[in-house]
Protein backbone atom coordinates (compact mmCIF):
# COMPACT_ATOMS: atom_id res chain seq x y z
CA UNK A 1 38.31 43.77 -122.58
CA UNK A 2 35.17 42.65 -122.31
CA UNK A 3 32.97 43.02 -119.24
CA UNK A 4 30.49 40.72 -117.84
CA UNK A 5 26.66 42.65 -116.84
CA UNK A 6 24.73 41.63 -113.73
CA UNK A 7 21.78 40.19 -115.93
CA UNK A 8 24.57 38.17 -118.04
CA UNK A 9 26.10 36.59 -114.74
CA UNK A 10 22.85 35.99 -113.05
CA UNK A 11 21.58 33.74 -115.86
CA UNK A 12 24.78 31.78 -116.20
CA UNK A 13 24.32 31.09 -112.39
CA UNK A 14 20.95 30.25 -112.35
CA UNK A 15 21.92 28.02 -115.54
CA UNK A 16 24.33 26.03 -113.35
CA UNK A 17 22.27 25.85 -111.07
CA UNK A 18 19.63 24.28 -112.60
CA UNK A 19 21.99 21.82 -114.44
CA UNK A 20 23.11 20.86 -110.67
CA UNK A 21 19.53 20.02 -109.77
CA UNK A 22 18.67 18.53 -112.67
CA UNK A 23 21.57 16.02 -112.15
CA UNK A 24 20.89 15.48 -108.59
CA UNK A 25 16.97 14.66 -109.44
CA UNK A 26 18.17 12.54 -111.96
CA UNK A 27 20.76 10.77 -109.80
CA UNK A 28 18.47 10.34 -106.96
CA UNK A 29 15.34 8.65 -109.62
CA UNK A 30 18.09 6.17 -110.68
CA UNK A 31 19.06 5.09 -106.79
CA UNK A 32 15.59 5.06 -106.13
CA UNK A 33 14.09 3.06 -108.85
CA UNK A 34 15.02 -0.03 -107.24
CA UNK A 35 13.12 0.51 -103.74
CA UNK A 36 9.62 1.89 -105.83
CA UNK A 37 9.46 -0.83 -108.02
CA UNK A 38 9.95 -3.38 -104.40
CA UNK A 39 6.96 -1.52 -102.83
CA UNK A 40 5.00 -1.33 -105.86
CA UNK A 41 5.80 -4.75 -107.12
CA UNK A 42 4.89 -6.04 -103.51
CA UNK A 43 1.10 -5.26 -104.41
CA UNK A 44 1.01 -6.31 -108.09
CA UNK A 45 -0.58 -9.55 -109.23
CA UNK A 46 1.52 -12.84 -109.11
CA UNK A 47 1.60 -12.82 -113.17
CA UNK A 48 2.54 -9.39 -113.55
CA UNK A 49 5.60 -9.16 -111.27
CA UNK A 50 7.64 -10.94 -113.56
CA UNK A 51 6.15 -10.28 -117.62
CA UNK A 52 5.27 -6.32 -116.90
CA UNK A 53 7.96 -3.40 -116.41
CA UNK A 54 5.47 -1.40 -115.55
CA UNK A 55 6.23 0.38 -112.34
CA UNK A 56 2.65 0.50 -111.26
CA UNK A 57 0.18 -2.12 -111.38
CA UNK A 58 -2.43 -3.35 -113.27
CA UNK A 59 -4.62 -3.99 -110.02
CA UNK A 60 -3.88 -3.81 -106.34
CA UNK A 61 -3.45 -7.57 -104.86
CA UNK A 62 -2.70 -7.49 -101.08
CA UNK A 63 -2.30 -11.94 -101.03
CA UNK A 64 1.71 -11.25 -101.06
CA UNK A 65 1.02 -9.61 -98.01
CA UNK A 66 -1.15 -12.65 -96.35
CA UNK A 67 1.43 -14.68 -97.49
CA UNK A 68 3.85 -13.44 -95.83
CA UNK A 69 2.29 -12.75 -92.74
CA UNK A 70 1.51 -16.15 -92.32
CA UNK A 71 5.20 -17.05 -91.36
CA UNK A 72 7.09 -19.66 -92.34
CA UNK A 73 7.29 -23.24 -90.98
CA UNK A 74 5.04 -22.82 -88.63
CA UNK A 75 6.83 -19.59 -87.44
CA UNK A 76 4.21 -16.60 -87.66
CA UNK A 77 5.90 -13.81 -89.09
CA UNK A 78 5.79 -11.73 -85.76
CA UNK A 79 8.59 -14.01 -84.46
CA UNK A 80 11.08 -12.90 -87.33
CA UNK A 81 10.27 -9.23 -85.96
CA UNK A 82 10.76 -10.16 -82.43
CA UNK A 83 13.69 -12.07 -82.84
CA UNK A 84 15.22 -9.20 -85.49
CA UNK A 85 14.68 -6.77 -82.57
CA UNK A 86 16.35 -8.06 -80.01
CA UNK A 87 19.37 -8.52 -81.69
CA UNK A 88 18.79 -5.19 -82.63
CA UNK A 89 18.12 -3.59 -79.59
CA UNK A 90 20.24 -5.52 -77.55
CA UNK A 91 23.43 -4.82 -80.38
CA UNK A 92 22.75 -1.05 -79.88
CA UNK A 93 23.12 -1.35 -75.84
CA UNK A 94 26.12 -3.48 -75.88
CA UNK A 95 27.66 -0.99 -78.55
CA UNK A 96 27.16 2.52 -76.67
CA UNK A 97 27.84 1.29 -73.59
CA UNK A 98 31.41 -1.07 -74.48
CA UNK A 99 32.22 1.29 -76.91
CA UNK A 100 31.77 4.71 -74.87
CA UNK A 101 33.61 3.10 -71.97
CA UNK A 102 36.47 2.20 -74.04
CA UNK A 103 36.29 5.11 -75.76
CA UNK A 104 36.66 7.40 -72.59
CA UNK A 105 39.78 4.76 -71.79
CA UNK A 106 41.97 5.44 -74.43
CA UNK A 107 40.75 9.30 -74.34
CA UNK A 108 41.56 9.84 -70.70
CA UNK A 109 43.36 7.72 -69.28
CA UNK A 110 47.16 7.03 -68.75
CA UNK A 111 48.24 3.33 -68.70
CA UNK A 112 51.06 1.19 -70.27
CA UNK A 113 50.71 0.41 -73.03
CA UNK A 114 47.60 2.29 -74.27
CA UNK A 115 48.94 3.52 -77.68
CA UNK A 116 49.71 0.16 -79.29
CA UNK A 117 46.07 -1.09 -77.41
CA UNK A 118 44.69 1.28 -79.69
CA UNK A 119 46.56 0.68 -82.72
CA UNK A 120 46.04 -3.02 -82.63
CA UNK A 121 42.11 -1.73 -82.43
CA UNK A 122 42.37 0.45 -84.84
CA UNK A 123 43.72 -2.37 -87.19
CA UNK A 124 41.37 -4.71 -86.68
CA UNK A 125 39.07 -3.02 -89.11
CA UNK A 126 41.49 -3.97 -91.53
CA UNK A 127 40.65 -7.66 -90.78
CA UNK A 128 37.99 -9.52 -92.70
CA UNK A 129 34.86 -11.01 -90.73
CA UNK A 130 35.56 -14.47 -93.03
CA UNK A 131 39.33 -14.61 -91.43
CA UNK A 132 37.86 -14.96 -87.83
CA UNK A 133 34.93 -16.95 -89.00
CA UNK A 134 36.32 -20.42 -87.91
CA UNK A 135 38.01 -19.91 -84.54
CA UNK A 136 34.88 -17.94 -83.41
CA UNK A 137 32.73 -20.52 -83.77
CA UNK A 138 34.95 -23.35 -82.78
CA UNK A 139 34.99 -21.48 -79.64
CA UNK A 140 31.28 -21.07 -79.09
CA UNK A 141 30.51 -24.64 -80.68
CA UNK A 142 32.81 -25.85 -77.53
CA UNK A 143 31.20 -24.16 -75.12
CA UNK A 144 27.37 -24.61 -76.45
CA UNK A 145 26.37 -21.12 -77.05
CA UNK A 146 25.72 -22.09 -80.75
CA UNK A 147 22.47 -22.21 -81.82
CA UNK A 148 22.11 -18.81 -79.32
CA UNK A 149 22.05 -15.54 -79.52
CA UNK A 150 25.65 -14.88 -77.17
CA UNK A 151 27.58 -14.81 -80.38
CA UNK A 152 25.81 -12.32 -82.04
CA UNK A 153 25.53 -10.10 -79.01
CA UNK A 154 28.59 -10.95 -76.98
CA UNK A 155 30.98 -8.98 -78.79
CA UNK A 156 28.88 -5.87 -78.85
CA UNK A 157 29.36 -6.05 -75.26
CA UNK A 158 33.10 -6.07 -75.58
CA UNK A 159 33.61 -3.06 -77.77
CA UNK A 160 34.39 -5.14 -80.51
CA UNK A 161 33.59 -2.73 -82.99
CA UNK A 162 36.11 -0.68 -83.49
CA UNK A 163 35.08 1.86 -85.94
CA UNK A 164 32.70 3.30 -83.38
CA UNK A 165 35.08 3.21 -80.66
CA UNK A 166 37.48 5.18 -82.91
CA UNK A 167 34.69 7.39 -83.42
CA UNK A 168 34.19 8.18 -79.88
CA UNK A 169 37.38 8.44 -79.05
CA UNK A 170 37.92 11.55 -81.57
CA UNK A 171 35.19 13.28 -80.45
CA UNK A 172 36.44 12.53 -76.47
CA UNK A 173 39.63 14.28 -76.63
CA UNK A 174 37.29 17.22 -78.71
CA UNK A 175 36.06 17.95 -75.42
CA UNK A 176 37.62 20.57 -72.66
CA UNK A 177 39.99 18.96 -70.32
CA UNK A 178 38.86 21.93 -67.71
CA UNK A 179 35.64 20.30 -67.28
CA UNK A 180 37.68 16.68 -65.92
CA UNK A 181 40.21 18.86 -64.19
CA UNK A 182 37.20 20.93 -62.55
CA UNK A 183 35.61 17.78 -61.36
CA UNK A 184 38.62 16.07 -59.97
CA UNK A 185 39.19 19.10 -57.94
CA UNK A 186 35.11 18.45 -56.67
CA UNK A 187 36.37 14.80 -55.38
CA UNK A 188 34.85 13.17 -58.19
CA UNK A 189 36.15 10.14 -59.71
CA UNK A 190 36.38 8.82 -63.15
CA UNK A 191 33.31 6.78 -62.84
CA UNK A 192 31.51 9.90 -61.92
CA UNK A 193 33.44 12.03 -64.83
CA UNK A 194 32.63 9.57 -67.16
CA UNK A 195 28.50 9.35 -66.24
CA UNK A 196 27.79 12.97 -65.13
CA UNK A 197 30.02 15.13 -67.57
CA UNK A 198 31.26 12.87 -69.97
CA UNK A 199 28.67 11.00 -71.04
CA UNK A 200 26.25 13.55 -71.61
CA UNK A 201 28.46 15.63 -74.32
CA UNK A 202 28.86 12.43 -76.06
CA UNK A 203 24.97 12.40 -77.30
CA UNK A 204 25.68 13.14 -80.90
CA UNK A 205 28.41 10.10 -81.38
CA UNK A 206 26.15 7.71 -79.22
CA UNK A 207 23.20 8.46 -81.46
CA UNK A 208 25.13 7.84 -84.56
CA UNK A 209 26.83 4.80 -83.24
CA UNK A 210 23.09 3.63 -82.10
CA UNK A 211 21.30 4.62 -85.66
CA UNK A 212 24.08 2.83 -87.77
CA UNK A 213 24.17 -0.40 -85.67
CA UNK A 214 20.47 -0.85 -84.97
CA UNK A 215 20.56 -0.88 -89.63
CA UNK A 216 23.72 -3.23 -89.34
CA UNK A 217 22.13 -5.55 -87.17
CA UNK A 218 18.87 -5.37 -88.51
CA UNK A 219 20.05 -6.26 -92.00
CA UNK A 220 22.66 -8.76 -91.01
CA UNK A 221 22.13 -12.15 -92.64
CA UNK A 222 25.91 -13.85 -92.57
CA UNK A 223 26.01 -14.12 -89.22
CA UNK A 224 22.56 -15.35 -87.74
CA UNK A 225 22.87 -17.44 -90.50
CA UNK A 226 26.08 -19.11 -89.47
CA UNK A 227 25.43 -19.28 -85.66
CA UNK A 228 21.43 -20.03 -85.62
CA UNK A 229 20.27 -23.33 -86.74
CA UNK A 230 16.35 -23.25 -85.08
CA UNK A 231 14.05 -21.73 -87.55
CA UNK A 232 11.78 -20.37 -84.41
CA UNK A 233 15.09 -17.94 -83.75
CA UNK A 234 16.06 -16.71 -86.98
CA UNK A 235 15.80 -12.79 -87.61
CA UNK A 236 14.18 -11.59 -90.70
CA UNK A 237 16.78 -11.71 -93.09
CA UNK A 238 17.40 -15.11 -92.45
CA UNK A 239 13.66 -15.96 -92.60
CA UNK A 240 13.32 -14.37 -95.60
CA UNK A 241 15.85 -16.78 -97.44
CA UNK A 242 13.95 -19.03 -95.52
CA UNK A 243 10.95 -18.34 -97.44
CA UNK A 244 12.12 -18.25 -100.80
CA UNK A 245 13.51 -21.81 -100.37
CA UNK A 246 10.23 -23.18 -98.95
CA UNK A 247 8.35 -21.93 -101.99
CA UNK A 248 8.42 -24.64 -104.75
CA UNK A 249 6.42 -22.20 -106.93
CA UNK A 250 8.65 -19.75 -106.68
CA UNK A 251 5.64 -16.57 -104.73
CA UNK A 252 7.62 -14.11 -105.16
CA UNK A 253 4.31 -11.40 -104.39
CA UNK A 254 5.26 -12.87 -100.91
CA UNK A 255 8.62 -12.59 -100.92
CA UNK A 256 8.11 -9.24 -102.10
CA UNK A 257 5.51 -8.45 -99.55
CA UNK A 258 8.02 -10.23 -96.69
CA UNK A 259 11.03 -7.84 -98.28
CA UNK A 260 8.97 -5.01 -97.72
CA UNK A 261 7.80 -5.68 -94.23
CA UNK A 262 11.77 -5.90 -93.15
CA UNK A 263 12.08 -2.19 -94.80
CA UNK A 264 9.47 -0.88 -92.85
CA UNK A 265 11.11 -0.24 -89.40
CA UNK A 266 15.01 0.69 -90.62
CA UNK A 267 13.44 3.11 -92.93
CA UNK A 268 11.03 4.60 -89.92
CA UNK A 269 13.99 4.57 -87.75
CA UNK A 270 16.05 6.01 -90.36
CA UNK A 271 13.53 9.44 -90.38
CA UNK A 272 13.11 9.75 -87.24
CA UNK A 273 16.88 9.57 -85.98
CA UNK A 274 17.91 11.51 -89.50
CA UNK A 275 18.01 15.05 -87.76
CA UNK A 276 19.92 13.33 -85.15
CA UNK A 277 22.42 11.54 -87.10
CA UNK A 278 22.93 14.68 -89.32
CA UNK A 279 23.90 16.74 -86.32
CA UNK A 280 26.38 13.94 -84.94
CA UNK A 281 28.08 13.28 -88.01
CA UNK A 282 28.38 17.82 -87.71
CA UNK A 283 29.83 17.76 -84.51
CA UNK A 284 31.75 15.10 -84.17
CA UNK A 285 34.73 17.07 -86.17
CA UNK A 286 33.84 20.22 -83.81
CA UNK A 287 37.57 21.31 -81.39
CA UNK A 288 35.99 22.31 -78.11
């Protein structure tokens, strides 16, 4: 029978994986191809974006930039920012605070009726945003919080999200009972549990719910475009639609330059939350 030697198995390994690497490189030019060429095309002349597949251009034009810095409708482009990050900001507070809270409900808590609370949660994932489209804004047109931000931001207030109260709620009953039992026997109620013990151990799940719904909100178009009718309050996906329209001559070196701009801070949030994220997504499968 023939034998494998040590030299014979360490180049097939080596072999493998170098094929592995090779693919992932490969893999990972392809998915990025698409963001280069935005960020290079961004800077190339107005007649080149268009005739030349050339990743890199001919010249360096920053105009697309001035362009779109120059706002839209007599909106400066700052505006867009501001208005992008408070929905932002303001979608990540409502979401770790309604969804933690709800989270430590169904987690710890006894009541009637809990289990099919949480199933009827759980399975409105399974519902389509389009399906609750109409009543939701027949409700908020006949109360006049249309044309506001309250129904962007309302329901983040009111754990309506319930993948990341799911989330939490897994990584809840992870942790040791004997730490709740512990401070019960201290006189401590579950207000106190739930801010001093509780809340604490839940850092890896709140970051992740706070990385992946600062992106969601930052990138959301349907609904700001659906609820917001003032330009002066759009977000920058909105305003960037927007922009295109207004354009009879079609810029598209500032639409470019705008698309880039609205990149800039998910991707910078992105790196500096990715160690973060990476060790919540670890640990939130950890048994304590």
């Amino acid at each position: 029978m023939a034998t494998t030697t040590p030299n014979a198995a360490l180049r097939t390994l080596r072999t493998r994986s170098l094929t592995w690497h090779a693919g992932a490189i490969a893999l990972l030019l392809v998915l990025l191809y698409p963001v280069v060429w935005v960020f290079t095309a961004s800077v190339k002349p107005a007649d080149e974006i268009i005739s030349s597949f050339n990743i890199l251009p001919s010249s360096v034009s920053w105009s697309g930039f001035g362009t779109a810095l120059d706002g839209i409708a007599e909106v400066p482009a700052w505006r867009f920012f501001a208005n992008s990050l408070v929905l932002a900001v303001g979608s990540v507070i409502g979401n770790v605070l309604s969804c933690s809270i709800a989270a430590y409900a169904f987690a710890r808590l006894r009541f009637r009726g809990r289990g099919a609370m949480f199933a009827v949660m759980i399975g409105t994932i399974l519902l389509p945003t389009h399906l609750l489209l109409i009543p939701q804004y027949t409700m908020f047109q006949k109360v006049g919080l249309v044309d506001t931000y309250v129904p962007l931001l309302l329901g983040k207030f009111l754990a309506t999200d319930a993948f990341f109260v799911f989330l939490m709620v897994q990584f809840v009953r992870n942790l040791p009972r004997s730490l709740d039992e512990a401070a019960l026997i201290d006189g401590c109620g579950h207000f106190r549990i739930f801010g001093h013990i509780v809340l604490p151990l839940l850092r890896p799940a709140l970051i992740t719910t706070a990385i992946f719904t600062f992106i969601w909100s930052w990138n959301d178009f349907f609904a700001p475009l659906v609820y917001l009718q003032s330009p002066e309050k759009y977000p920058l996906p909105v305003a960037l639609r927007l922009f295109v329209d207004s354009t009879s001559s079609q810029d598209y070196g500032a639409m470019l330059g705008m698309s880039v701009l609205s990149l800039l801070p998910v991707i910078a949030f992105f790196i500096a939350f990715q160690r973060l994220l990476i060790e919540g997504a670890a640990t939130s499968g950890m048994k304590g």
